[in-house]
Protein backbone atom coordinates (compact mmCIF):
# COMPACT_ATOMS: atom_id res chain seq x y z
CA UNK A 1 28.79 -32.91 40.52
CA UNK A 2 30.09 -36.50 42.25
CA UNK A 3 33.08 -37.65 40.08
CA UNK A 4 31.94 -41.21 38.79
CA UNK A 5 34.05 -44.65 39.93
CA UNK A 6 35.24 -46.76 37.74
CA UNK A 7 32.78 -49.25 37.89
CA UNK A 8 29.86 -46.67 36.81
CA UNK A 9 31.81 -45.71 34.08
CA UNK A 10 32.01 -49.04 33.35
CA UNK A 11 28.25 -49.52 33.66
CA UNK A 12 27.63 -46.62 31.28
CA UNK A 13 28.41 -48.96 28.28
CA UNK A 14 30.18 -45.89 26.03
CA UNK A 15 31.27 -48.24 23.46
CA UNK A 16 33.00 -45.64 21.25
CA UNK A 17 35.51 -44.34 24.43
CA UNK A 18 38.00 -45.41 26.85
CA UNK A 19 38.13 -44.22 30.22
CA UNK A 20 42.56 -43.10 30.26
CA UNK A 21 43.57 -41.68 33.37
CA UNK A 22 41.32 -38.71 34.03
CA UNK A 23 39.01 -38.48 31.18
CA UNK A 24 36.91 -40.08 28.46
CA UNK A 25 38.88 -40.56 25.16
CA UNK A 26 37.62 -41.39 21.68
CA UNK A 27 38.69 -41.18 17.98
CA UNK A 28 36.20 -40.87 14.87
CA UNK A 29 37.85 -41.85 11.78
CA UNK A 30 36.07 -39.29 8.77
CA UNK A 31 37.29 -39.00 5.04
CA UNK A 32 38.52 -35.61 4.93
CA UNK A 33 39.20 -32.59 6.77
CA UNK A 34 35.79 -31.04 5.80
CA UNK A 35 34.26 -33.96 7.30
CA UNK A 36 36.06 -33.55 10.23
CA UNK A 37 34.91 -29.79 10.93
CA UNK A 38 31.20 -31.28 10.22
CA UNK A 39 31.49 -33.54 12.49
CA UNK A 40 33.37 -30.83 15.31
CA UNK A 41 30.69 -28.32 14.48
CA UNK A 42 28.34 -30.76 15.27
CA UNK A 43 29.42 -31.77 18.99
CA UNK A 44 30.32 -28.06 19.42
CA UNK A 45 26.29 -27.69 18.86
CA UNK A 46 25.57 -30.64 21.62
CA UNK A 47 28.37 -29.14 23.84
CA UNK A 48 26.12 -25.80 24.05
CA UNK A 49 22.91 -27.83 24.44
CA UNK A 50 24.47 -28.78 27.63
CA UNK A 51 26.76 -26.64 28.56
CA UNK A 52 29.83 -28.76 28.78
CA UNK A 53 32.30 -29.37 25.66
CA UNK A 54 35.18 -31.82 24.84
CA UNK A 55 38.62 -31.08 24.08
CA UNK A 56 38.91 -31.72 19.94
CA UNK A 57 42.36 -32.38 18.03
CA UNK A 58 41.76 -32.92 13.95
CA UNK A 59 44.20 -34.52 12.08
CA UNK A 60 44.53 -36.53 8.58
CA UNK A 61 41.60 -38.64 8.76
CA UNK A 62 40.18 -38.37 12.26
CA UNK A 63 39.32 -36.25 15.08
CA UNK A 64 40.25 -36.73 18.72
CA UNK A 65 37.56 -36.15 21.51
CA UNK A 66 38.50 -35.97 25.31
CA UNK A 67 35.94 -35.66 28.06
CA UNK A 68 36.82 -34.80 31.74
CA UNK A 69 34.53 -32.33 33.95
CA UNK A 70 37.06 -29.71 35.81
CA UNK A 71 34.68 -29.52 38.73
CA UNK A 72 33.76 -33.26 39.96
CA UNK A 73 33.70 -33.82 43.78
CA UNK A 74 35.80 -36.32 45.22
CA UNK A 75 35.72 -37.16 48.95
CA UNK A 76 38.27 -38.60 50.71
CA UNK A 77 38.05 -41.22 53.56
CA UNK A 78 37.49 -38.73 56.09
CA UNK A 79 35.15 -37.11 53.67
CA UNK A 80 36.64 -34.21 53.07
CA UNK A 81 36.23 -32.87 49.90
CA UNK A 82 38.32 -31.33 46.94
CA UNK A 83 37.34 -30.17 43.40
CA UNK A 84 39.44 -32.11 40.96
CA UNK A 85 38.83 -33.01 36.93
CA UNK A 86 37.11 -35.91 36.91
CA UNK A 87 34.51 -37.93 34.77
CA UNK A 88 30.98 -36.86 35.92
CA UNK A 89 27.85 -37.75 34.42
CA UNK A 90 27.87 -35.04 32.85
CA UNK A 91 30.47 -36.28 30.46
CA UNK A 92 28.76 -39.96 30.52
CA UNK A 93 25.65 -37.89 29.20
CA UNK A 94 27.44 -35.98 26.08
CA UNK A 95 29.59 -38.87 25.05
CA UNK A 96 26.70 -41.02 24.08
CA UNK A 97 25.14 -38.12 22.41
CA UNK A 98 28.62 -37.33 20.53
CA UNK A 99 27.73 -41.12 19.80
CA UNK A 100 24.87 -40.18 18.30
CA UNK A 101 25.84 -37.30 16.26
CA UNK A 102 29.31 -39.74 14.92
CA UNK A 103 26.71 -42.24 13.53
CA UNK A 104 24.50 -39.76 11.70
CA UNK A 105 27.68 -38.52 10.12
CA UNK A 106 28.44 -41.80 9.36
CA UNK A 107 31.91 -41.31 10.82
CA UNK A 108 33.32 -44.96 12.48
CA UNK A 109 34.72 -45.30 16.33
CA UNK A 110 38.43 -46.38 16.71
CA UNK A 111 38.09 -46.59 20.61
CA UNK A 112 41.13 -49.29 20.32
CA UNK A 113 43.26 -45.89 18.57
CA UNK A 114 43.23 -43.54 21.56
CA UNK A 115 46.16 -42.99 24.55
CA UNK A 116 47.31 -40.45 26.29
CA UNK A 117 50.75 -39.54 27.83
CA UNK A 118 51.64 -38.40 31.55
CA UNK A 119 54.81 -37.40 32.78
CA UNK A 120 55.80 -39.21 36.24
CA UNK A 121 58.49 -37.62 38.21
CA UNK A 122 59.33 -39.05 41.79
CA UNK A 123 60.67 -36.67 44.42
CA UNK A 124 60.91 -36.62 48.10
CA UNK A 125 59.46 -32.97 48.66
CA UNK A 126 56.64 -32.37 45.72
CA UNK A 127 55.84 -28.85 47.47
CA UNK A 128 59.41 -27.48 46.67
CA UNK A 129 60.16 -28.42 43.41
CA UNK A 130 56.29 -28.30 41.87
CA UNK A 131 56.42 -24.86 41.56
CA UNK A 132 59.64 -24.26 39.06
CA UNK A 133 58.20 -27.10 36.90
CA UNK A 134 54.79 -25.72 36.68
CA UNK A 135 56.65 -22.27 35.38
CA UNK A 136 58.97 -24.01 32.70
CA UNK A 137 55.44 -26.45 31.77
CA UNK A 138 52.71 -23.94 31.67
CA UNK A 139 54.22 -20.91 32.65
CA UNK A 140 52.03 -19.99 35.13
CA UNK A 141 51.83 -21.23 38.93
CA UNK A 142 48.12 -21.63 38.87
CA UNK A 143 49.12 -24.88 37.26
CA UNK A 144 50.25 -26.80 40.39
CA UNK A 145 47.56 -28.59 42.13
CA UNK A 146 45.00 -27.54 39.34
CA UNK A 147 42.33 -30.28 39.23
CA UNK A 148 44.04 -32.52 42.03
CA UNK A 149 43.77 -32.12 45.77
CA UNK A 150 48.00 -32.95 45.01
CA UNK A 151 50.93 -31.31 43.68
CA UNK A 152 50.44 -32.31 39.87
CA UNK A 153 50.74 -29.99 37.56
CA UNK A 154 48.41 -29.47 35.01
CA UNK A 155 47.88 -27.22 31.96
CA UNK A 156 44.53 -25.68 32.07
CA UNK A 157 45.17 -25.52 28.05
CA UNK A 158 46.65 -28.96 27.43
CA UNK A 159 49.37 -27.83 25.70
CA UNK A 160 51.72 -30.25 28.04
CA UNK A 161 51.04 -33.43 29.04
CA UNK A 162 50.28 -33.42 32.95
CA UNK A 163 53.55 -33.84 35.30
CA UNK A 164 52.53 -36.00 38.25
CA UNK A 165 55.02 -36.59 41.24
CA UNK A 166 55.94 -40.08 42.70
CA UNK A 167 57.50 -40.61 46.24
CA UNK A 168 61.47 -40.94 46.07
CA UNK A 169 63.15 -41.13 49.77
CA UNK A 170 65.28 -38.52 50.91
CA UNK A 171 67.69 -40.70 51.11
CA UNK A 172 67.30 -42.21 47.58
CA UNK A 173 70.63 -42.55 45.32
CA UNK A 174 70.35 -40.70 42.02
CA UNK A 175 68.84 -42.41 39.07
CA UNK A 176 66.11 -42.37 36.64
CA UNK A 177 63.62 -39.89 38.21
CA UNK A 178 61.43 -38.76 35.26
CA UNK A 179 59.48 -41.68 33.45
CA UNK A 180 56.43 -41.80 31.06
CA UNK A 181 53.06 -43.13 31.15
CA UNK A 182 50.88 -44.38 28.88
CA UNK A 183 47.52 -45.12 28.84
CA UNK A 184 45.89 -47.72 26.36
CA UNK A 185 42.79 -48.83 26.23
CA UNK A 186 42.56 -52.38 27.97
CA UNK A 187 41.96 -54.36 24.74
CA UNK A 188 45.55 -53.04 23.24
CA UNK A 189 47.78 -53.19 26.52
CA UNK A 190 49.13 -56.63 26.02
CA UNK A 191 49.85 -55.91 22.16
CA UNK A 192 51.74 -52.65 23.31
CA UNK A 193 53.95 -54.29 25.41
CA UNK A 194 54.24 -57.13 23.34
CA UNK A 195 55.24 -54.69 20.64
CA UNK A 196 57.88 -53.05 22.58
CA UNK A 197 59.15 -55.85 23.63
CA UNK A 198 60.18 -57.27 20.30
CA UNK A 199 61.64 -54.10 19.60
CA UNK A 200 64.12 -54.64 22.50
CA UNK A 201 62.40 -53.55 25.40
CA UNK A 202 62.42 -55.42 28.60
CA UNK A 203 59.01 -55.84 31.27
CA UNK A 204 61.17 -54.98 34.47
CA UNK A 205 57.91 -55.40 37.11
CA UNK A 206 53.67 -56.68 35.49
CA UNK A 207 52.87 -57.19 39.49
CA UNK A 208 50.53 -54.94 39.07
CA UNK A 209 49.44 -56.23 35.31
CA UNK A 210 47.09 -55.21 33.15
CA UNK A 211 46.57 -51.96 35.28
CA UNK A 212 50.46 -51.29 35.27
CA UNK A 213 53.66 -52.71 33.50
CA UNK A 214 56.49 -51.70 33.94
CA UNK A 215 58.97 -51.71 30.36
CA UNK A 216 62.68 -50.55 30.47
CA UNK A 217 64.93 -49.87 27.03
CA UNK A 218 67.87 -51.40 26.31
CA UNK A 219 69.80 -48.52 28.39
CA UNK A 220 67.52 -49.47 31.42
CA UNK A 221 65.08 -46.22 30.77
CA UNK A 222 61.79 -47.40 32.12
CA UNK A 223 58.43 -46.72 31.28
CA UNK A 224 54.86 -48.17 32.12
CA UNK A 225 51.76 -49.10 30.06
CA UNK A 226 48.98 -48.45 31.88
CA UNK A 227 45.32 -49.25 31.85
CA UNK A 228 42.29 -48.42 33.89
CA UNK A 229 40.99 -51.63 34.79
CA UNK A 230 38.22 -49.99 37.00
CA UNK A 231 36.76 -48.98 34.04
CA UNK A 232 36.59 -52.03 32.03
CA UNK A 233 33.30 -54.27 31.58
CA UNK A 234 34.89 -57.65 31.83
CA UNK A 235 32.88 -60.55 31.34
């Protein structure tokens, strides 16, 4: 199935998620635990109908729903293509029926709550180091490349946060090589960074702003907020 651009997602209207970097995200804010597994055994139910299912986390007072198909089709410009995790229609399809199911259990969207985390780590030869840090991540090489026509590695479990590689010259002096991202939905960005700012954090580089900023910590440790503006019905 065609992976979906941002501006379809967009188009879909899913009012309760977020697209962050690969997948659909959304929270559900319920009263209790047994509320929780309700609402879990609920979507599991939809999941079957359909044959596709999210990735759940409960905790104290809500659960966490991710969406991402691992077999979308992406093409690239000379239209060759690769099997990656993707949004798909698929997904677009059971996250407004998850919608569904949330309101009948009367449990409330928090799509302003959700993130998730990537690790960035920029290298000049991805192909030679990729494979000790997919054993120390996942433990198993299968793990490089999973999902991504590149090097990333990726956890088929999601027990790690994905490891993505940046381009770093040869040449490059040593510095800060590893960095974090994290993705916000578009109507928090600006009150992240403004957040970390006041608490002594620095924006080093918003050229590319509200999609990426750039944020370094007092000992020059930088990190970026990012967003996926593709996704985002603006008016």
């Amino acid at each position: 199935m065609d992976m979906l651009s941002g501006r379809e997602i967009a188009a879909a209207d899913l009012t309760d998620w977020r697209k962050l970097a690969q997948g659909l995200h959304a929270r559900y804010l319920v009263d209790d635990f047994g509320a929780a597994a309700q609402l879990v055994a609920s979507v599991a139910e939809a999941g079957q109908a359909l044959g596709h299912y999210p990735r759940v986390s409960i905790g104290k007072g809500y659960v966490d729903l991710r969406l991402v198909s691992d077999d979308a089709v992406y093409r690239d410009g000379e239209g060759t293509e690769y099997i990656v995790e993707w949004v798909t229609e698929r997904d677009v399809d059971l996250a407004r029926r998850i919608t569904e199911i949330a309101a009948d259990h009367k449990a409330d969207a928090d799509p302003a709550a959700v993130s998730d985390i990537e690790l960035g780590l920029d290298t000049a030869d991805s192909a030679t180091i990729a494979p000790v840090w997919s054993a120390l991540l996942t433990g198993i090489a299968e793990a490089q490349g999973r999902g991504t026509p590149s090097d990333e590695i990726r956890d088929p479990t999601g027990r790690v946060p994905n490891l993505w590689f940046g381009n770093a010259a040869q040449s490059e002096a040593p510095g800060q090589r590893f960095h974090v991202e994290v993705y916000v939905p578009y109507e928090v960005a600006e009150q992240r960074i403004a957040a970390a700012v006041a608490a002594g954090g620095t924006v080093v580089d918003d050229s590319q702003a509200p999609g990426l900023t750039v944020i370094a910590d007092q000992d020059g440790n930088r990190a970026a907020v990012c967003v996926d503006v593709s996704a985002v019905m603006r008016d």
